[in-house]
PDB file of N, CA and C in Angstrom:
ATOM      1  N   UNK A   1      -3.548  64.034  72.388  1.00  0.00           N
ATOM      2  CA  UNK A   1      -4.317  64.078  71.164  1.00  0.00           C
ATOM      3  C   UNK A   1      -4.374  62.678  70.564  1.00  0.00           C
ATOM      4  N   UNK A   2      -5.415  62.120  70.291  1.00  0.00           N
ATOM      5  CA  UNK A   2      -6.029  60.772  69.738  1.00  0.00           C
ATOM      6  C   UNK A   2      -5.849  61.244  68.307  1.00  0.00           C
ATOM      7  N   UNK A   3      -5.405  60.066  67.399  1.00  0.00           N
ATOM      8  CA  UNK A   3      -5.625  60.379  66.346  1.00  0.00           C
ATOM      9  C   UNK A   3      -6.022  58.722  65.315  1.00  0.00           C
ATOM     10  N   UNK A   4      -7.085  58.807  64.709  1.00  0.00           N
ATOM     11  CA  UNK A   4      -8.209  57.415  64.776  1.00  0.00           C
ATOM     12  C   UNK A   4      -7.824  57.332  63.048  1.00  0.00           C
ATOM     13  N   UNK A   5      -7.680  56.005  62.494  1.00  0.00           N
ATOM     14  CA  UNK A   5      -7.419  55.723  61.335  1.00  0.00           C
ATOM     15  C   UNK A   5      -8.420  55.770  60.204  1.00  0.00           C
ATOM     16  N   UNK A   6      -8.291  56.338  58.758  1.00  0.00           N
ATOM     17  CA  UNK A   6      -9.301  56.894  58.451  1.00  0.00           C
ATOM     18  C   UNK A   6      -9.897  55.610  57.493  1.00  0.00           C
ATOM     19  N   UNK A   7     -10.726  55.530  56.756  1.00  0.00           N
ATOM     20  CA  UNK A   7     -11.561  54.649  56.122  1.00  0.00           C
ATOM     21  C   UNK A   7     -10.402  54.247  55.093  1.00  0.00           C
ATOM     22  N   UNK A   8     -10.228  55.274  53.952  1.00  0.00           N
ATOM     23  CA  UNK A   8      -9.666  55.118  53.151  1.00  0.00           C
ATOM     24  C   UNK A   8      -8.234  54.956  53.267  1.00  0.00           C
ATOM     25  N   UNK A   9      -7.889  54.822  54.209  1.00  0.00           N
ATOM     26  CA  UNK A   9      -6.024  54.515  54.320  1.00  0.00           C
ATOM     27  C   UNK A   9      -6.177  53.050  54.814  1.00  0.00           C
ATOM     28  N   UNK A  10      -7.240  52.612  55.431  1.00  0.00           N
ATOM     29  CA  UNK A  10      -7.600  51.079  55.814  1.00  0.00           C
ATOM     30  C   UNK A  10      -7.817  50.462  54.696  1.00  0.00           C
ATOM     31  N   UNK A  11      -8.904  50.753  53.952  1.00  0.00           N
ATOM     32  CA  UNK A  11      -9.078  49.857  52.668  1.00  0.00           C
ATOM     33  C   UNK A  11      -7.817  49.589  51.629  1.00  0.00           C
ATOM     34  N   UNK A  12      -6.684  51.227  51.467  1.00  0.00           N
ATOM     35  CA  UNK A  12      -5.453  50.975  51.149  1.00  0.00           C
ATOM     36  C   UNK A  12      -4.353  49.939  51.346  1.00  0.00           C
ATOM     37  N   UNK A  13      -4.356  49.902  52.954  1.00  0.00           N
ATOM     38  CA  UNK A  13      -3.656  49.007  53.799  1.00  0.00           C
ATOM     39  C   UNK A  13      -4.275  47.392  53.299  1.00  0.00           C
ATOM     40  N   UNK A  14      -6.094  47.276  53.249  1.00  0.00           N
ATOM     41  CA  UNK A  14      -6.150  46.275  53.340  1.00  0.00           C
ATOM     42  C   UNK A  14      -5.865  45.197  51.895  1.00  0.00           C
ATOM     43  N   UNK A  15      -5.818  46.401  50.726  1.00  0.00           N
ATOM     44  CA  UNK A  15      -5.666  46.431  49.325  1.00  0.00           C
ATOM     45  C   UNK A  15      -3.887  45.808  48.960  1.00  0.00           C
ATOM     46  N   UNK A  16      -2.817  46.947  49.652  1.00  0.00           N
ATOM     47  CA  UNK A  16      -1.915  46.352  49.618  1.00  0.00           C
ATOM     48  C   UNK A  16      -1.285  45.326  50.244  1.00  0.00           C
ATOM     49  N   UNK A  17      -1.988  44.277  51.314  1.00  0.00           N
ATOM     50  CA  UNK A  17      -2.021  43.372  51.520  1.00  0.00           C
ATOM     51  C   UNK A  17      -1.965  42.083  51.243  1.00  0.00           C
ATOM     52  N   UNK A  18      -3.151  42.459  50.433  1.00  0.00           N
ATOM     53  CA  UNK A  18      -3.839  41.085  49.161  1.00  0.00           C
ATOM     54  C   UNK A  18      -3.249  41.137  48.151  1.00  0.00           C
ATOM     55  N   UNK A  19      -2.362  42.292  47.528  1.00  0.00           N
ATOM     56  CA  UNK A  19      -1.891  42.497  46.201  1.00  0.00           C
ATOM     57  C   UNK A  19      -0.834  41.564  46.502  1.00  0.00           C
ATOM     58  N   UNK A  20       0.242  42.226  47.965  1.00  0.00           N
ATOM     59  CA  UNK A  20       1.059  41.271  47.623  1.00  0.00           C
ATOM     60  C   UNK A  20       1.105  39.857  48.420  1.00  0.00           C
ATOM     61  N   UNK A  21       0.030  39.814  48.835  1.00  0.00           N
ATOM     62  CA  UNK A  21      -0.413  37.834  49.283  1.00  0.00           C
ATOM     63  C   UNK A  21      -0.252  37.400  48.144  1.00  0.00           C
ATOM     64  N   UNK A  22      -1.564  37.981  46.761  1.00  0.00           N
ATOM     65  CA  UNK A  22      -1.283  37.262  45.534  1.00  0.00           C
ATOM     66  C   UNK A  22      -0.148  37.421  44.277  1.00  0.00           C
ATOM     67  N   UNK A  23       0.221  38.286  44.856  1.00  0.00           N
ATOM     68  CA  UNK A  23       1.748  38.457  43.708  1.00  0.00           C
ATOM     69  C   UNK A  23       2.738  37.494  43.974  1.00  0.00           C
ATOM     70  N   UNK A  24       2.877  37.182  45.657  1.00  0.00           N
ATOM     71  CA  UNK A  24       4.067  35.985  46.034  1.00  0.00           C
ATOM     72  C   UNK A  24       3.463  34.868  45.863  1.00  0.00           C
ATOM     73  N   UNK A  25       1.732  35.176  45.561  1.00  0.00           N
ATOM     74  CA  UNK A  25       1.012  33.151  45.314  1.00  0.00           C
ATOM     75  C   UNK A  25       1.484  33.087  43.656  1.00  0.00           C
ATOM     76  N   UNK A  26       1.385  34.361  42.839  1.00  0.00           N
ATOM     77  CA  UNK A  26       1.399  33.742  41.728  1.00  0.00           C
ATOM     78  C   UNK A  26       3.189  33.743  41.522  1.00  0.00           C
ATOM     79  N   UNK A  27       3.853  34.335  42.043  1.00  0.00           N
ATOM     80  CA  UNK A  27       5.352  34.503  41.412  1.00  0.00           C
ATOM     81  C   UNK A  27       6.008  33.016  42.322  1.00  0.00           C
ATOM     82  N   UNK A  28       5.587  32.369  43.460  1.00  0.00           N
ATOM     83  CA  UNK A  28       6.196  31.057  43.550  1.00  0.00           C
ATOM     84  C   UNK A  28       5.143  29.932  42.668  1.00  0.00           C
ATOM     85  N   UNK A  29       4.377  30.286  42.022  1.00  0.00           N
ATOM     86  CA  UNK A  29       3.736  28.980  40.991  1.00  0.00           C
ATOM     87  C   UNK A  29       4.745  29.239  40.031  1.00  0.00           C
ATOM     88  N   UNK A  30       5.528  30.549  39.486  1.00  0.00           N
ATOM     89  CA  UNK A  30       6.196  30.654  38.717  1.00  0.00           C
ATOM     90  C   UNK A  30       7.531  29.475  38.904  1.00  0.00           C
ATOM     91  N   UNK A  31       7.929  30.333  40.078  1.00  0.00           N
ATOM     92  CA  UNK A  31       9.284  29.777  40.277  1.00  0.00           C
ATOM     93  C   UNK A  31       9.885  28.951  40.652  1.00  0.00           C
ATOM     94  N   UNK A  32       8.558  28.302  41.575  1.00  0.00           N
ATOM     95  CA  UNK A  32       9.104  27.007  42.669  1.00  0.00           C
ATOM     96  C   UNK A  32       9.590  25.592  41.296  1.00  0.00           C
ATOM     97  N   UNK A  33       9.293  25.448  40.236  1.00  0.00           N
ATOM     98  CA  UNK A  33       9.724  24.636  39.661  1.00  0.00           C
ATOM     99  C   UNK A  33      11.201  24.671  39.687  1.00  0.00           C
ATOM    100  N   UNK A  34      11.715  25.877  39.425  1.00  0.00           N
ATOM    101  CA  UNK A  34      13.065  26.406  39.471  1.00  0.00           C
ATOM    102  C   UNK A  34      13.760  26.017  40.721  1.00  0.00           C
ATOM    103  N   UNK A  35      13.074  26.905  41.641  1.00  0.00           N
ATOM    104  CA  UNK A  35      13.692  26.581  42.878  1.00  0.00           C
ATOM    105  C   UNK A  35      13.716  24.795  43.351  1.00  0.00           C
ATOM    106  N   UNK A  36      12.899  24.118  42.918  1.00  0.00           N
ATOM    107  CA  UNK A  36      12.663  22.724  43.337  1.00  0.00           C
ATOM    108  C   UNK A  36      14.009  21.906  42.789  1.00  0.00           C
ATOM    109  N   UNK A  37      14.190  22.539  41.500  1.00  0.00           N
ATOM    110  CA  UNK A  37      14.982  22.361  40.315  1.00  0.00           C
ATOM    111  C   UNK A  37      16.609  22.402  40.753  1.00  0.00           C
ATOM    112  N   UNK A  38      16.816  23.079  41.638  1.00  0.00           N
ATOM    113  CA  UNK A  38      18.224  23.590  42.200  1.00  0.00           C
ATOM    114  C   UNK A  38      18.412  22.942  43.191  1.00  0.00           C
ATOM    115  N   UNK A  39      17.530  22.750  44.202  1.00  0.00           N
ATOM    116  CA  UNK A  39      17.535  22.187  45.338  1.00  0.00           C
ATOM    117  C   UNK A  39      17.781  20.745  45.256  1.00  0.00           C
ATOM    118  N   UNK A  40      17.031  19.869  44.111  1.00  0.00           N
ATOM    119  CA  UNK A  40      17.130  18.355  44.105  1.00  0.00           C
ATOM    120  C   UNK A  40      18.930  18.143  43.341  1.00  0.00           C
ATOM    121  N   UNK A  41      19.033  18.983  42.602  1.00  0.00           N
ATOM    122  CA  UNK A  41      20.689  19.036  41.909  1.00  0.00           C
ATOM    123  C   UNK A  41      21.333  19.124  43.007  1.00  0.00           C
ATOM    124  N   UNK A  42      21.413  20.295  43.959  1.00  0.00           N
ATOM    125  CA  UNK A  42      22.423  20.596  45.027  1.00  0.00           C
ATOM    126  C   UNK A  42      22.657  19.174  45.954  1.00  0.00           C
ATOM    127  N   UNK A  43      21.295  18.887  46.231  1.00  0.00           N
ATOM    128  CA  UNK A  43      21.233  17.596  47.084  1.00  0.00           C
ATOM    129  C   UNK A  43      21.544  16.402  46.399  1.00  0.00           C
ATOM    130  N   UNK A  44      21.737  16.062  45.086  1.00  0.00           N
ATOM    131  CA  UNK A  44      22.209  15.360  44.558  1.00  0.00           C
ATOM    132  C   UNK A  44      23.585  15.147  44.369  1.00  0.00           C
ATOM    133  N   UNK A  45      24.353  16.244  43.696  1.00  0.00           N
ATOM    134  CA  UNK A  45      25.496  16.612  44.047  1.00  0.00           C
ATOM    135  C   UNK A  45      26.065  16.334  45.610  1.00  0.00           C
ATOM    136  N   UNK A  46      25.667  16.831  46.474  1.00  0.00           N
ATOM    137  CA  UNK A  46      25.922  16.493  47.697  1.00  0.00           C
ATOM    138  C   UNK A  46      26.068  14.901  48.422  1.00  0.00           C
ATOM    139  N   UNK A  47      25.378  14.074  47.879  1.00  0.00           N
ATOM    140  CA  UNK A  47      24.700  12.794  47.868  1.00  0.00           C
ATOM    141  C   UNK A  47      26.253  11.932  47.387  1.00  0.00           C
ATOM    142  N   UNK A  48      26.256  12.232  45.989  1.00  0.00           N
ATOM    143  CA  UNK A  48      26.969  11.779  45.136  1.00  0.00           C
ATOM    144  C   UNK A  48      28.549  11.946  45.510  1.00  0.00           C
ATOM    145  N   UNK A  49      28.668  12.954  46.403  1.00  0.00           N
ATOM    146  CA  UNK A  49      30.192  13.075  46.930  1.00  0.00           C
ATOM    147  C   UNK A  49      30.390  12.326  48.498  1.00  0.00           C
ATOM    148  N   UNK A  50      29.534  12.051  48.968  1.00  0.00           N
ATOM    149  CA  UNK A  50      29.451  11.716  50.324  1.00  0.00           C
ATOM    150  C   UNK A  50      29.198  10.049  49.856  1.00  0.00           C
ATOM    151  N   UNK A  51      29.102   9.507  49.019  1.00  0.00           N
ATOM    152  CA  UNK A  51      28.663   8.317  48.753  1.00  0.00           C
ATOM    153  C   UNK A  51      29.730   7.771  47.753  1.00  0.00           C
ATOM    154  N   UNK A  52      29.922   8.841  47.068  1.00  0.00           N
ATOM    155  CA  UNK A  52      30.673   8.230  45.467  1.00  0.00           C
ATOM    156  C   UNK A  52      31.806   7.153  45.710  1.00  0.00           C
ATOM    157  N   UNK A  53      32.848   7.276  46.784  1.00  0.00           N
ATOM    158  CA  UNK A  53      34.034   6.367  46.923  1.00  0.00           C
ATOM    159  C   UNK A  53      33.123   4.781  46.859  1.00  0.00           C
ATOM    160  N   UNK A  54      31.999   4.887  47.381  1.00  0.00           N
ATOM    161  CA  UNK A  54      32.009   3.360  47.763  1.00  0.00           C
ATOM    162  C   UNK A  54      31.259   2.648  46.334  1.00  0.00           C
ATOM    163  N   UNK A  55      31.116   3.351  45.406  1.00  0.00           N
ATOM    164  CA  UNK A  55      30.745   2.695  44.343  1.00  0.00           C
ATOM    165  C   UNK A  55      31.661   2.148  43.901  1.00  0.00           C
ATOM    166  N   UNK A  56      32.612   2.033  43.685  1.00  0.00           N
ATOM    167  CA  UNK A  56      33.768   1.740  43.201  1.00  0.00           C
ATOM    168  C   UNK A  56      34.435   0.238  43.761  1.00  0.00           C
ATOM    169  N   UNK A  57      34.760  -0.754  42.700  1.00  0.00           N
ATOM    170  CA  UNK A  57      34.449  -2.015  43.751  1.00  0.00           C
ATOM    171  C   UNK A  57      36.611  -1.978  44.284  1.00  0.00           C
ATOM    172  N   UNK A  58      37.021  -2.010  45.165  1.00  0.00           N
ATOM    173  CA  UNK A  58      38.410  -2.276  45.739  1.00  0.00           C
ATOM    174  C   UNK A  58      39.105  -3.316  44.347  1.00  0.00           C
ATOM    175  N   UNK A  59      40.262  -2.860  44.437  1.00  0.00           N
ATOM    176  CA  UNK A  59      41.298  -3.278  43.320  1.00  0.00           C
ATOM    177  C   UNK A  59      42.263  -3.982  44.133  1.00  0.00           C
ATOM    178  N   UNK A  60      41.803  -5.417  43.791  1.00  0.00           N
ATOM    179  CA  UNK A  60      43.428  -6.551  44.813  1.00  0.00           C
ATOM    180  C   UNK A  60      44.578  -5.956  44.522  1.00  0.00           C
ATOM    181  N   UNK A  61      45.110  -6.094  45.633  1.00  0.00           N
ATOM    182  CA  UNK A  61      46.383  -6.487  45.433  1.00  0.00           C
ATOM    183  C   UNK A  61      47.413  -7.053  45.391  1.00  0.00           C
ATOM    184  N   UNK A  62      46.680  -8.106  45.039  1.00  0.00           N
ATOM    185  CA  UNK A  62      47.316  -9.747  44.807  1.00  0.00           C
ATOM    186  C   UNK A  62      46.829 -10.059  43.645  1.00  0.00           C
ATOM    187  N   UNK A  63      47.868 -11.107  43.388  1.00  0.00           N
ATOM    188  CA  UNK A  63      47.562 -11.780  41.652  1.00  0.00           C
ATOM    189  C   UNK A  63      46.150 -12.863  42.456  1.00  0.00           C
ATOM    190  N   UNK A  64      45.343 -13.251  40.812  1.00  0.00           N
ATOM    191  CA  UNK A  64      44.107 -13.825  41.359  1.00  0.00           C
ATOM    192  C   UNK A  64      45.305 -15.437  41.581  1.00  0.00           C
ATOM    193  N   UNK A  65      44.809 -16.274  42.597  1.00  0.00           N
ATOM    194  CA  UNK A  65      45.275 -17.706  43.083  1.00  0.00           C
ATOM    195  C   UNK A  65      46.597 -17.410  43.954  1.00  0.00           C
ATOM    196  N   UNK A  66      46.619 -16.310  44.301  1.00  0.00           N
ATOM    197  CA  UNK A  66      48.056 -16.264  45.094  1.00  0.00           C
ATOM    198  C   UNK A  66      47.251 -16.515  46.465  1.00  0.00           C
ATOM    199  N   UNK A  67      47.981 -17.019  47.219  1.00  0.00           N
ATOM    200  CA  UNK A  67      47.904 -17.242  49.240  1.00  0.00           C
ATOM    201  C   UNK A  67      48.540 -15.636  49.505  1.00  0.00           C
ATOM    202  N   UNK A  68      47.080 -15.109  50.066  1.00  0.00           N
ATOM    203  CA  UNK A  68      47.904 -14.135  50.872  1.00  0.00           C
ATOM    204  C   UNK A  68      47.696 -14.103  52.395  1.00  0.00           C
ATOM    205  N   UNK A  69      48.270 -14.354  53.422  1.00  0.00           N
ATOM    206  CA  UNK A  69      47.896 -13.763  54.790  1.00  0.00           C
ATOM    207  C   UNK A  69      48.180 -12.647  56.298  1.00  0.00           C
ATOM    208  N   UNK A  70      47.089 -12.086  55.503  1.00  0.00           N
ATOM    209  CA  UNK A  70      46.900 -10.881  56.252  1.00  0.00           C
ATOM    210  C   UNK A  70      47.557 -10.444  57.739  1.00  0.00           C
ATOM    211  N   UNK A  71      47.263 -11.679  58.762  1.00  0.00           N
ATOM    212  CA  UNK A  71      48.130 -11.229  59.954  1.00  0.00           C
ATOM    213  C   UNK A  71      48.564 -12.905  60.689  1.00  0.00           C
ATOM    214  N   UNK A  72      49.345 -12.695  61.368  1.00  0.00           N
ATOM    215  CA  UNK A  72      49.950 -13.651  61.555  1.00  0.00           C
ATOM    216  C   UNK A  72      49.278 -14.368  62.974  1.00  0.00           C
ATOM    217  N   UNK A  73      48.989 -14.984  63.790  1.00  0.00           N
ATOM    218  CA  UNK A  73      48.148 -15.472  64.933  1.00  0.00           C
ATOM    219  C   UNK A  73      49.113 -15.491  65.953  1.00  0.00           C
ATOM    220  N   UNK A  74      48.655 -15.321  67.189  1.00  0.00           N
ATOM    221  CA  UNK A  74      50.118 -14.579  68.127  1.00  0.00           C
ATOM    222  C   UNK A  74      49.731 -16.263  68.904  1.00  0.00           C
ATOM    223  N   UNK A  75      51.477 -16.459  69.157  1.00  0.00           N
ATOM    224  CA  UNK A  75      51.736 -17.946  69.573  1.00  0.00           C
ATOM    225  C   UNK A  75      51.843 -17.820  70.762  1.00  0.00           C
ATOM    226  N   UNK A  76      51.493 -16.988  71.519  1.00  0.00           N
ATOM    227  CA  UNK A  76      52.705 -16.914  73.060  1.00  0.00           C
ATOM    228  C   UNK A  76      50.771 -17.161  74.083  1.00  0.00           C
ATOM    229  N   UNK A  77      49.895 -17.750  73.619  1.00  0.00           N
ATOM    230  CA  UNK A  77      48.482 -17.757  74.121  1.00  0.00           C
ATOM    231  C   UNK A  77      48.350 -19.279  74.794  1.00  0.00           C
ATOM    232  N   UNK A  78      48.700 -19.023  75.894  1.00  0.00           N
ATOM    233  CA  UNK A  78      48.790 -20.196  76.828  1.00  0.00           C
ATOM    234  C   UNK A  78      46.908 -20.624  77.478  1.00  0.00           C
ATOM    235  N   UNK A  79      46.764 -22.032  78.202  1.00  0.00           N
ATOM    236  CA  UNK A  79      45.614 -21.952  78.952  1.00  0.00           C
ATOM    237  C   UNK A  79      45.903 -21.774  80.223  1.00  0.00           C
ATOM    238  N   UNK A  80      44.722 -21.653  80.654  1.00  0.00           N
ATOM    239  CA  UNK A  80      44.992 -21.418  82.468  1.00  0.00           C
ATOM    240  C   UNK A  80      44.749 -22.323  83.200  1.00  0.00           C
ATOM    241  N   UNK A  81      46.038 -22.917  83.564  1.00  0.00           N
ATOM    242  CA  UNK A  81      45.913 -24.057  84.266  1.00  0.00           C
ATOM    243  C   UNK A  81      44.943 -24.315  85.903  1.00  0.00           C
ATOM    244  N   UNK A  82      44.950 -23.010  86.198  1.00  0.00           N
ATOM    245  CA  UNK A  82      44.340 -23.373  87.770  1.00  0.00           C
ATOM    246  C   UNK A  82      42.903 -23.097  87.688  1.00  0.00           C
ATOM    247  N   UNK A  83      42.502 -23.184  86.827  1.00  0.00           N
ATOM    248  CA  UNK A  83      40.768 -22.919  86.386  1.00  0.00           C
ATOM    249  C   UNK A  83      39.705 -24.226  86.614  1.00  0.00           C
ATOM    250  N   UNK A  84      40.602 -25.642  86.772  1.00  0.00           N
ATOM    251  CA  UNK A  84      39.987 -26.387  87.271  1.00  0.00           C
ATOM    252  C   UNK A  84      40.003 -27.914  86.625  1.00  0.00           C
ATOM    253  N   UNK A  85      39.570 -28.906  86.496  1.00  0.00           N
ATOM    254  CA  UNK A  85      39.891 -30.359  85.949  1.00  0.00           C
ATOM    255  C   UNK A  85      38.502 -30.462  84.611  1.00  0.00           C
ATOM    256  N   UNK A  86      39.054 -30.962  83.947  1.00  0.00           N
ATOM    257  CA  UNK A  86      38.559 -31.601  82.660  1.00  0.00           C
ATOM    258  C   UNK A  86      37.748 -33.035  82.944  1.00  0.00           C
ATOM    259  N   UNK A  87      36.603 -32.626  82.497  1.00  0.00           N
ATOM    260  CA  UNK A  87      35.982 -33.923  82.734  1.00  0.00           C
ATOM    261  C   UNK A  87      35.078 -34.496  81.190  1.00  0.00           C
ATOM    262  N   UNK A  88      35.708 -35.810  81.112  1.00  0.00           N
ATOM    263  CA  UNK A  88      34.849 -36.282  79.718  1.00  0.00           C
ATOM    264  C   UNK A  88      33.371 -36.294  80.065  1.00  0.00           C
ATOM    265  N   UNK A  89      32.873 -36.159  78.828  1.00  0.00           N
ATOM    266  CA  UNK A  89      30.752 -36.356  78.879  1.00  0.00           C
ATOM    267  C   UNK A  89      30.845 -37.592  78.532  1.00  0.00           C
ATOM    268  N   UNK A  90      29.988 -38.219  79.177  1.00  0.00           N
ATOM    269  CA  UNK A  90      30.164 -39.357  78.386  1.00  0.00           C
ATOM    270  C   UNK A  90      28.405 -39.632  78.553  1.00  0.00           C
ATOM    271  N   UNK A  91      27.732 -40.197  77.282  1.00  0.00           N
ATOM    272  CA  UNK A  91      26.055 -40.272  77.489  1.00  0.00           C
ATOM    273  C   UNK A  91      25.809 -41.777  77.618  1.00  0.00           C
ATOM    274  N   UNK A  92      24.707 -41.752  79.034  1.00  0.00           N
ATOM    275  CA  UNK A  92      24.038 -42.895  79.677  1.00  0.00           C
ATOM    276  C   UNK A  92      22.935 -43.116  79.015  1.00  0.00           C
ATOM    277  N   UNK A  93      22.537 -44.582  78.889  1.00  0.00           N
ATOM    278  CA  UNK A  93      21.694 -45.183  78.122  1.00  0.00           C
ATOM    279  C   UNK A  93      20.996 -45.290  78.708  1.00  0.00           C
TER     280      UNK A  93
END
């Protein structure tokens, strides 16, 4: 048994369609300010924690004019002698 869709349950169908195409066009003109509104805060917030330490300028820890040094230069750095002879440049006129 075939059973074929009638006129008036189509125009229904095609009615509640459009109602709510334009109910979600007009209820996000409503809201998207809102929603835009939350979204740029969240991402701001977010921004602001992933970034915030480096605003902050580092606090010495040394008096200002003191010598401080950081690491010491390792002495035990020999050359390699069998690498070959040294030769002066010397420039021809």
């Amino acid at each position: 048994m075939t059973q074929y869709a009638s006129f008036v349950g189509f125009v229904r169908t095609v009615l509640i369609i459009l109602l709510i195409y334009y109910g979600l066009k007009i209820l996000m003109r409503i809201l998207a300010p809102y929603l835009m509104r939350y979204i740029s805060k969240k991402a701001e917030k977010r921004f602001g924690q992933q970034f915030g330490n480096y605003q902050k300028p580092p606090q010495p820890k040394h008096k200002e004019g003191e010598t401080v040094i950081d690491k010491m230069p390792n002495v035990d750095k020999s050359s390699n002698k069998g690498v070959g002879e040294y030769v002066d440049y010397e420039e021809i006129d």
